[in-house]
Protein backbone atom coordinates (compact mmCIF):
# COMPACT_ATOMS: atom_id res chain seq x y z
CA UNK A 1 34.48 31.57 30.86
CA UNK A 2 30.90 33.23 31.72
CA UNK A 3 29.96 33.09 35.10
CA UNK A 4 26.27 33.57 35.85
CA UNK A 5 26.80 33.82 39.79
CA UNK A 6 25.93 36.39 42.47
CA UNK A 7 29.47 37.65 44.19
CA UNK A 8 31.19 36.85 40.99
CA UNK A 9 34.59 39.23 42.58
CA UNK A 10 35.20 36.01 44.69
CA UNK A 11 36.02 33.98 41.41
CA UNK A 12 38.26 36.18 39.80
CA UNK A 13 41.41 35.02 41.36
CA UNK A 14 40.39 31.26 41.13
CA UNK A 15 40.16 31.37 37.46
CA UNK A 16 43.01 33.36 37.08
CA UNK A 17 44.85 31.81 33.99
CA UNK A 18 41.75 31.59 31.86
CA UNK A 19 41.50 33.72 28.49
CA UNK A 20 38.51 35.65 29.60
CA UNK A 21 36.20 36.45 32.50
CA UNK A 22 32.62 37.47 31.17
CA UNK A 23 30.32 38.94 34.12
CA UNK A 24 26.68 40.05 34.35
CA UNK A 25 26.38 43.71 35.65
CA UNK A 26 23.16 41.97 37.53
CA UNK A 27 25.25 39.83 39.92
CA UNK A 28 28.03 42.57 41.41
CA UNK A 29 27.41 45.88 43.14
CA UNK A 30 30.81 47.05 41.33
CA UNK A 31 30.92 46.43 37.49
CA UNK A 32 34.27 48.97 37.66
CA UNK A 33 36.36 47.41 40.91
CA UNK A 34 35.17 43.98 39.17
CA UNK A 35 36.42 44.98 35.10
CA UNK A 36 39.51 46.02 37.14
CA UNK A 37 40.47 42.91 39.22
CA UNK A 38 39.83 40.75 36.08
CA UNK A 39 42.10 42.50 34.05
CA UNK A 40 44.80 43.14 36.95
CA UNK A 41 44.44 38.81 37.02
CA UNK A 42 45.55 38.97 33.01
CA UNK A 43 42.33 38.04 31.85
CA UNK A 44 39.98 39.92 29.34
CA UNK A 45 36.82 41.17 30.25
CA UNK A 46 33.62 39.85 29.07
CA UNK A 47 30.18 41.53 29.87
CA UNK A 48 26.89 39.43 29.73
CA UNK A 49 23.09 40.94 30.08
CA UNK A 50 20.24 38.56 30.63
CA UNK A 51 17.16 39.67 27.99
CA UNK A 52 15.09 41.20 30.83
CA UNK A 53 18.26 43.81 31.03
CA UNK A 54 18.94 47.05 28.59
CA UNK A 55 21.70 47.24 26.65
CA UNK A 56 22.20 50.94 28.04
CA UNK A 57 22.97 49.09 31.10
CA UNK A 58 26.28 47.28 29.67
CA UNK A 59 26.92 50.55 27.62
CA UNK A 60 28.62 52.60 30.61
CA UNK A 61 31.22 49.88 30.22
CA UNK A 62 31.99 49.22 26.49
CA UNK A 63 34.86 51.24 26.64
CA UNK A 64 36.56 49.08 28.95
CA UNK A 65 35.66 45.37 27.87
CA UNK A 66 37.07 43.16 25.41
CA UNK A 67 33.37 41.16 24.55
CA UNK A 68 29.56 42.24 25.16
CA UNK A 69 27.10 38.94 25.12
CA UNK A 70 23.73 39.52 25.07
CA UNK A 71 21.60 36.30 25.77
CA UNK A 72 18.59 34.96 23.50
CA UNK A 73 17.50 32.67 26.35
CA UNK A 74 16.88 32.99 29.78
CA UNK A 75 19.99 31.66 31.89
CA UNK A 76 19.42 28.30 33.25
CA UNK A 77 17.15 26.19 31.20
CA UNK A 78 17.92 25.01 28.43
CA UNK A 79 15.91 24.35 25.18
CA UNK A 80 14.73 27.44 25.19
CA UNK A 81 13.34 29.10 21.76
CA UNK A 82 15.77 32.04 20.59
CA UNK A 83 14.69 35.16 21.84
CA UNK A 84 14.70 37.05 18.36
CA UNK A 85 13.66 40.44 20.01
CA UNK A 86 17.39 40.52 21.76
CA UNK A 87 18.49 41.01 17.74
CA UNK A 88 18.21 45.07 18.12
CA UNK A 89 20.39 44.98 21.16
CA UNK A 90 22.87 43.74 19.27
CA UNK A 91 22.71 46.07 16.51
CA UNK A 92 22.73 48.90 18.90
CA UNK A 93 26.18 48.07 19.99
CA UNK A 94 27.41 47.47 16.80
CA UNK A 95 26.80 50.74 15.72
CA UNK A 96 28.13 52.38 19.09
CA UNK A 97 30.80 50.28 20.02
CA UNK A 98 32.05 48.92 16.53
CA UNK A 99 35.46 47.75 17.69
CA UNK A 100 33.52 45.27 20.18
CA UNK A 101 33.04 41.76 20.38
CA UNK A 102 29.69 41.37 20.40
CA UNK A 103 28.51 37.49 20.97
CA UNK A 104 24.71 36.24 21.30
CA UNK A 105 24.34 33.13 23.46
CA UNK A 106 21.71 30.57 22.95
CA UNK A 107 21.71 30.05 19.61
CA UNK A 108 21.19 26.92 17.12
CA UNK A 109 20.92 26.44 14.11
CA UNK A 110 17.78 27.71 12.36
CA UNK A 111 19.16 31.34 14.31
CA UNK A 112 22.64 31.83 13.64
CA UNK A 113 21.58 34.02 10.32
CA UNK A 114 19.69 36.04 12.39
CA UNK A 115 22.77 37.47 14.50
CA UNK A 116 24.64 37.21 11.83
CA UNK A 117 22.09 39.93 10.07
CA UNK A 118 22.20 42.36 13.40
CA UNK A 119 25.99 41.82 13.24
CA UNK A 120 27.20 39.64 15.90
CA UNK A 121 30.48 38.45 15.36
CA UNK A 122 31.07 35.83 17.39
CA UNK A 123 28.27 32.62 18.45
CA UNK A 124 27.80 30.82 21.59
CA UNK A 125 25.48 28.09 20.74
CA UNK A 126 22.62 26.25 22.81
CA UNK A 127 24.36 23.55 24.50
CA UNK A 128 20.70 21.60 23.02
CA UNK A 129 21.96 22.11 19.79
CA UNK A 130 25.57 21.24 19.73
């Protein structure tokens, strides 16, 4: 599951159960406590940044997460066009983090080569394009 909330520490235990718990460092004042409850809860860790946020922001944390996303589309509106730029963030953690999921988000289509070039290895597509 992604949750795009502010106080995301007060859904851990709810979705307790699920396979994975994927964050944004922007909506908790505790990346560590919150990678640390969502693993106590049995869950993988997930890590989101929104485009306006620098992959040396996630970075801090690679070491402890299971899956990095980084978004081609702002969150909450959909139909956006992919966000091509985001393509270097993802080959930046590729080549740091190698052993690390690394998933884009927002993408249809006429993209998917595109991560697949900067290395993504796993796709969340635009719910527009499903």
């Amino acid at each position: 599951m992604h949750v795009m909330v502010s106080g995301s520490e007060q859904w851990v235990k709810p979705m307790a159960g699920a396979n994975q718990y994927t964050f944004h460092p922007e909506a908790t004042t505790n990346a560590g406590n919150l990678i640390k409850e969502i693993r106590e809860s049995g869950m993988k860790v997930g890590l989101a940044i929104k485009p306006g946020t620098t992959v040396e922001e996630l970075a801090p944390w690679a070491g402890q997460i299971n899956m990095a996303l980084v978004m081609t589309v702002e969150p909450g509106f959909g139909g956006q066009k992919f966000m091509e730029d985001m393509m270097p963030k993802v080959s930046w953690l590729r080549s740091q983090f190698p052993s690390l999921d690394i998933v884009d988000g927002g993408v249809g289509p006429s993209a998917i080569h595109k991560c697949a070039e900067a290395d993504a290895d796993m796709i969340m597509p635009d719910c527009d394009h499903v």
